[in-house]
C-alpha atoms as a PDB file:
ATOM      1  CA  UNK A   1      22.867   3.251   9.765  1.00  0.00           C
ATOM      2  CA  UNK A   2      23.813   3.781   6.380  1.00  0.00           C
ATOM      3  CA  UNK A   3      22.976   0.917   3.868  1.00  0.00           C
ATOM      4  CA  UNK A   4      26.321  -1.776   3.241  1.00  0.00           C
ATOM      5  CA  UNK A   5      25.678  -2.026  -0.469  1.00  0.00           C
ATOM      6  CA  UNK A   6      28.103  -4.945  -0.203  1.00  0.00           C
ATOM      7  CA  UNK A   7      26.022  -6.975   1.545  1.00  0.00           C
ATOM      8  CA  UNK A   8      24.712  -9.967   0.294  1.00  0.00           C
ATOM      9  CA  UNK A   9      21.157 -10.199  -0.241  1.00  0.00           C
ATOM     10  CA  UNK A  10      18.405 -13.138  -1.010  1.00  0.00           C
ATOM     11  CA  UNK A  11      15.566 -12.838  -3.036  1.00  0.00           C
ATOM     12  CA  UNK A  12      12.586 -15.467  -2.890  1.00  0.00           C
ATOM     13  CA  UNK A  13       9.830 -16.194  -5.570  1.00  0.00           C
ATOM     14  CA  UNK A  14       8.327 -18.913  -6.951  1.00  0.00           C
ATOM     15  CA  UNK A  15       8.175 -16.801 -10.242  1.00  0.00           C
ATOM     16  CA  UNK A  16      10.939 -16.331 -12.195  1.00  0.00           C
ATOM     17  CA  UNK A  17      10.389 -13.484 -13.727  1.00  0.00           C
ATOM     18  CA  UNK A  18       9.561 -11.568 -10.692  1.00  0.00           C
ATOM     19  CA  UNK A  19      13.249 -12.859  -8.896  1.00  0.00           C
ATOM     20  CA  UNK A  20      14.624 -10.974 -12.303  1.00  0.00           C
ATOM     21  CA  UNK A  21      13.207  -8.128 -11.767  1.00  0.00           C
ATOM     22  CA  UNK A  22      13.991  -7.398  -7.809  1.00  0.00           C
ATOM     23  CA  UNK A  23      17.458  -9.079  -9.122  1.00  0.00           C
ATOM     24  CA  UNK A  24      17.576  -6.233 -12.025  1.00  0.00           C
ATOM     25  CA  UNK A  25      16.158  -3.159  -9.593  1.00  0.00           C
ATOM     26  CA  UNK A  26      18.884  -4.483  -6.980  1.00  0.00           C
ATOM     27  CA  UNK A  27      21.620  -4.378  -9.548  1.00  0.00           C
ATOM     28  CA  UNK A  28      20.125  -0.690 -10.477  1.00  0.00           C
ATOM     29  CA  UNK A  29      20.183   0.255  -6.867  1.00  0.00           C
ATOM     30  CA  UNK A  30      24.034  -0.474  -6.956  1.00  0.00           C
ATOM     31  CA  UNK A  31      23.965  -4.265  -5.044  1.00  0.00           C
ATOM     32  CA  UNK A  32      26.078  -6.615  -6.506  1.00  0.00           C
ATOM     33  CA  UNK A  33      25.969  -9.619  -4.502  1.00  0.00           C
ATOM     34  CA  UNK A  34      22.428 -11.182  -4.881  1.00  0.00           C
ATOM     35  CA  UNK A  35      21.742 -14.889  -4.368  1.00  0.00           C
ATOM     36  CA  UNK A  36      18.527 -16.403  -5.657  1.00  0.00           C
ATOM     37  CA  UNK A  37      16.161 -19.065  -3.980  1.00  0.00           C
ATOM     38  CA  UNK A  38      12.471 -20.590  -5.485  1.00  0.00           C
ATOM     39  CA  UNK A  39      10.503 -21.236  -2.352  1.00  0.00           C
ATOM     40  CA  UNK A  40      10.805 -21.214   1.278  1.00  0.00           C
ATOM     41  CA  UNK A  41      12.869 -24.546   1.636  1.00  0.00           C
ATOM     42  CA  UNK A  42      15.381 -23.745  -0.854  1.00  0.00           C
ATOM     43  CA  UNK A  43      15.283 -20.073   0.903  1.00  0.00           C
ATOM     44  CA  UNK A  44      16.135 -21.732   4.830  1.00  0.00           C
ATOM     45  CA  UNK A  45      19.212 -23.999   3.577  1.00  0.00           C
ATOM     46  CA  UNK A  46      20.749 -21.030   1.850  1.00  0.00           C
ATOM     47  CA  UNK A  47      20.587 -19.132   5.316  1.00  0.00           C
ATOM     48  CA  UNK A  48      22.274 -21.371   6.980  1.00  0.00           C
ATOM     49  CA  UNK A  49      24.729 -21.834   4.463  1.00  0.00           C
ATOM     50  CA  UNK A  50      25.296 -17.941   4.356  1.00  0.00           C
ATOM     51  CA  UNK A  51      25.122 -15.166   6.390  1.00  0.00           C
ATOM     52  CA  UNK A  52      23.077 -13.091   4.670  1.00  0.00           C
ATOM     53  CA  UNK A  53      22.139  -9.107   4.840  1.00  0.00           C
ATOM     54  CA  UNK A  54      18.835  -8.974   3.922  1.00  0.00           C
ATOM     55  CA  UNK A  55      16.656 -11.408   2.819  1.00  0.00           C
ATOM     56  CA  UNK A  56      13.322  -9.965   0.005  1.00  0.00           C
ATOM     57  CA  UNK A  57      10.600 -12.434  -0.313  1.00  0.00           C
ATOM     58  CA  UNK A  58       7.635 -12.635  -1.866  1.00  0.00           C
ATOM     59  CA  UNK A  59       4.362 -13.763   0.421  1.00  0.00           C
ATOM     60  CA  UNK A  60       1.981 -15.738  -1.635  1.00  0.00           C
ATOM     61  CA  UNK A  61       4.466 -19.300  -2.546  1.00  0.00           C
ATOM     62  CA  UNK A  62       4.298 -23.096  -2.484  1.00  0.00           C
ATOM     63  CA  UNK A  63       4.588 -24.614  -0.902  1.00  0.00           C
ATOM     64  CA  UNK A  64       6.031 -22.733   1.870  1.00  0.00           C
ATOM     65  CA  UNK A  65       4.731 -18.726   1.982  1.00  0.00           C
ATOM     66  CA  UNK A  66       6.682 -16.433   2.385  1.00  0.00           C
ATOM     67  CA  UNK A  67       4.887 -15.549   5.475  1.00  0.00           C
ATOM     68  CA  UNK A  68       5.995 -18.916   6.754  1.00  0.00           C
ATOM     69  CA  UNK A  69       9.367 -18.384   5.749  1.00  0.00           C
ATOM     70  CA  UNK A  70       9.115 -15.533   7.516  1.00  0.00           C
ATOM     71  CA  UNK A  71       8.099 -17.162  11.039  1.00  0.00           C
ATOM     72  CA  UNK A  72      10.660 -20.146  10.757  1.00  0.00           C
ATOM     73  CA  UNK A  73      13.487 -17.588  10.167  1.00  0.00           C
ATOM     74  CA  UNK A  74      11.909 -15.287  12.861  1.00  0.00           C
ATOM     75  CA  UNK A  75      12.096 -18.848  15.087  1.00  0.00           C
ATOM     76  CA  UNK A  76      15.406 -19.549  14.312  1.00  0.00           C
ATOM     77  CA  UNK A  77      18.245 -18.403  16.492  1.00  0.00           C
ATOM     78  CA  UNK A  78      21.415 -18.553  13.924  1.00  0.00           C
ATOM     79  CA  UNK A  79      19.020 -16.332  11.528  1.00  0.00           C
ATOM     80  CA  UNK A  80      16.311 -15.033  13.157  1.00  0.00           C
ATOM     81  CA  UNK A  81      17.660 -11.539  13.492  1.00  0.00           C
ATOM     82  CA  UNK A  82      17.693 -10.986   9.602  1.00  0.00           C
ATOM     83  CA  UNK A  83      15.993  -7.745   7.781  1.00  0.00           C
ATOM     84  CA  UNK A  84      13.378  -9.088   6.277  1.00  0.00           C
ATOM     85  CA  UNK A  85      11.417  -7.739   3.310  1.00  0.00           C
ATOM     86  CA  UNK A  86       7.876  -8.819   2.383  1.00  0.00           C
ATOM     87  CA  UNK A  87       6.529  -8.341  -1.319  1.00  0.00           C
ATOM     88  CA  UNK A  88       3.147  -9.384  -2.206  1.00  0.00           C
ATOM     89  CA  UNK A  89       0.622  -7.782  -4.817  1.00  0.00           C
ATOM     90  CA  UNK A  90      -2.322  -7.956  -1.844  1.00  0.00           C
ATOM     91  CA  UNK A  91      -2.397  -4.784   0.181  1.00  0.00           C
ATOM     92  CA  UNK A  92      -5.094  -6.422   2.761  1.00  0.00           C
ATOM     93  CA  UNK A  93      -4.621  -5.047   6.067  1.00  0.00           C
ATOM     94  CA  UNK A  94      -5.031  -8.033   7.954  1.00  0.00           C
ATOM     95  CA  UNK A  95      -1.589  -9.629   5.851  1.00  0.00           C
ATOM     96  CA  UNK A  96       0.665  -6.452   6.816  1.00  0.00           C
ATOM     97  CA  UNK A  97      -0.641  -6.804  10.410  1.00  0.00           C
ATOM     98  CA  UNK A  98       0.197 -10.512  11.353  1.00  0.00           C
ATOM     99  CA  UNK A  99       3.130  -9.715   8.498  1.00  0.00           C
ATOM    100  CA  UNK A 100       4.380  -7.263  11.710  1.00  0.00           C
ATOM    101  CA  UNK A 101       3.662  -9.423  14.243  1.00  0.00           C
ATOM    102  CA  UNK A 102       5.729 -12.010  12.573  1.00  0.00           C
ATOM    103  CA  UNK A 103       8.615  -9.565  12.712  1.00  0.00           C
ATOM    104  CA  UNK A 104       8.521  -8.654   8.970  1.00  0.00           C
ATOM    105  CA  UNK A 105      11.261  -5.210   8.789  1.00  0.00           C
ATOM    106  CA  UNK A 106       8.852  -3.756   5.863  1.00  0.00           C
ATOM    107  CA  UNK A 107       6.454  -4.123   3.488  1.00  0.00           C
ATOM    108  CA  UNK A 108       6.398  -3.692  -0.475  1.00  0.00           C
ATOM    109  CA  UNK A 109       3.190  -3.874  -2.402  1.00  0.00           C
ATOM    110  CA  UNK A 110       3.540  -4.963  -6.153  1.00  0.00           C
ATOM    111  CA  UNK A 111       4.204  -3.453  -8.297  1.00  0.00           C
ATOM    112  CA  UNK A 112       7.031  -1.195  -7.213  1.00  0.00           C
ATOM    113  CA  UNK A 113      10.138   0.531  -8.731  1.00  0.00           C
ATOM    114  CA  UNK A 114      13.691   1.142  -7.776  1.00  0.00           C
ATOM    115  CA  UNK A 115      13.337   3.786  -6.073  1.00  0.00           C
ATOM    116  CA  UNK A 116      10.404   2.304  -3.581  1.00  0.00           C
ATOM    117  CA  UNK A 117      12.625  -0.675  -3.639  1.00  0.00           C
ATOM    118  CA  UNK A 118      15.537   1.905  -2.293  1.00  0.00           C
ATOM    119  CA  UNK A 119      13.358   3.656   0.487  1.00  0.00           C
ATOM    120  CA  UNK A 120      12.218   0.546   1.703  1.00  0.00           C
ATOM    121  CA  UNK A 121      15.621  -0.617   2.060  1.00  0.00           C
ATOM    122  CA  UNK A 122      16.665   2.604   3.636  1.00  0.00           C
ATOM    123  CA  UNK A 123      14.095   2.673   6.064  1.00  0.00           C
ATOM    124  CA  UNK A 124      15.031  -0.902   7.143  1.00  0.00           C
ATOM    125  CA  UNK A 125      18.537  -0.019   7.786  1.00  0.00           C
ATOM    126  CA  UNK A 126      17.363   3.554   9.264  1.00  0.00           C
ATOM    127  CA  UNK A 127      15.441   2.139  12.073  1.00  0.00           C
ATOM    128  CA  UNK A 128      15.968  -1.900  12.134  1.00  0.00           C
ATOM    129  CA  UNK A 129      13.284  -2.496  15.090  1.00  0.00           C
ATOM    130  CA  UNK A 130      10.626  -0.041  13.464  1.00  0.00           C
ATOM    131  CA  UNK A 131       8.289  -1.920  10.634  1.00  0.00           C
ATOM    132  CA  UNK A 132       7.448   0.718   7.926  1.00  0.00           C
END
């Protein structure tokens, strides 16, 4: 499945600077339509305000993870079927593990670049049941 780069798209962080630059890689990747959210809360009432086609989120926030984030939306019949990207700067095994068994689409240790950004992506829309 090729990637809709019309899609709208969520990013979640509690840091500001980091939602800039996933916005600013996005933009460089070519997608337009990129909402914003600061935690997990603020993350859940935009999806069900808007039907969106991929949500990026960062794992370690307050005071809702992203890793709980992850489960509610994964729990959630209206959403629950939404790619779902998971950034965090810990690479620990045991995170991308129950981060797969949450029903996490991929995985993006910080830092990254675009064009990680872009495969990960890719991959998501390549093969939507398959984490990477």
């Amino acid at each position: 499945m090729a990637v809709n780069m019309s899609m709208p798209i969520l990013v979640v962080d509690d840091y500001g600077t980091m939602v800039r630059i996933i916005h600013n890689l996005l933009r460089q990747l070519g997608f337009e339509d990129v909402d914003e959210a600061n935690d997990g809360e603020a993350a859940l009432k935009k999806m069900h305000g808007r039907n969106y086609g991929l949500v990026i989120s960062d794992w370690n926030m307050e005071p809702m993870t992203g890793y709980d984030l992850l489960k509610q939306v994964r729990s959630d019949p209206a959403i629950g079927t939404t790619p779902f990207i998971m950034v965090t700067a810990e690479s620990k095994t045991e995170n991308v593990i129950a981060a797969k068994k949450a029903g996490v689409n991929n995985y993006i240790v910080k830092p990254f670049n675009a064009e990680t950004l872009r495969a990960k992506i890719e991959a998501v829309f390549r093969d939507p049941g398959k984490v990477a």
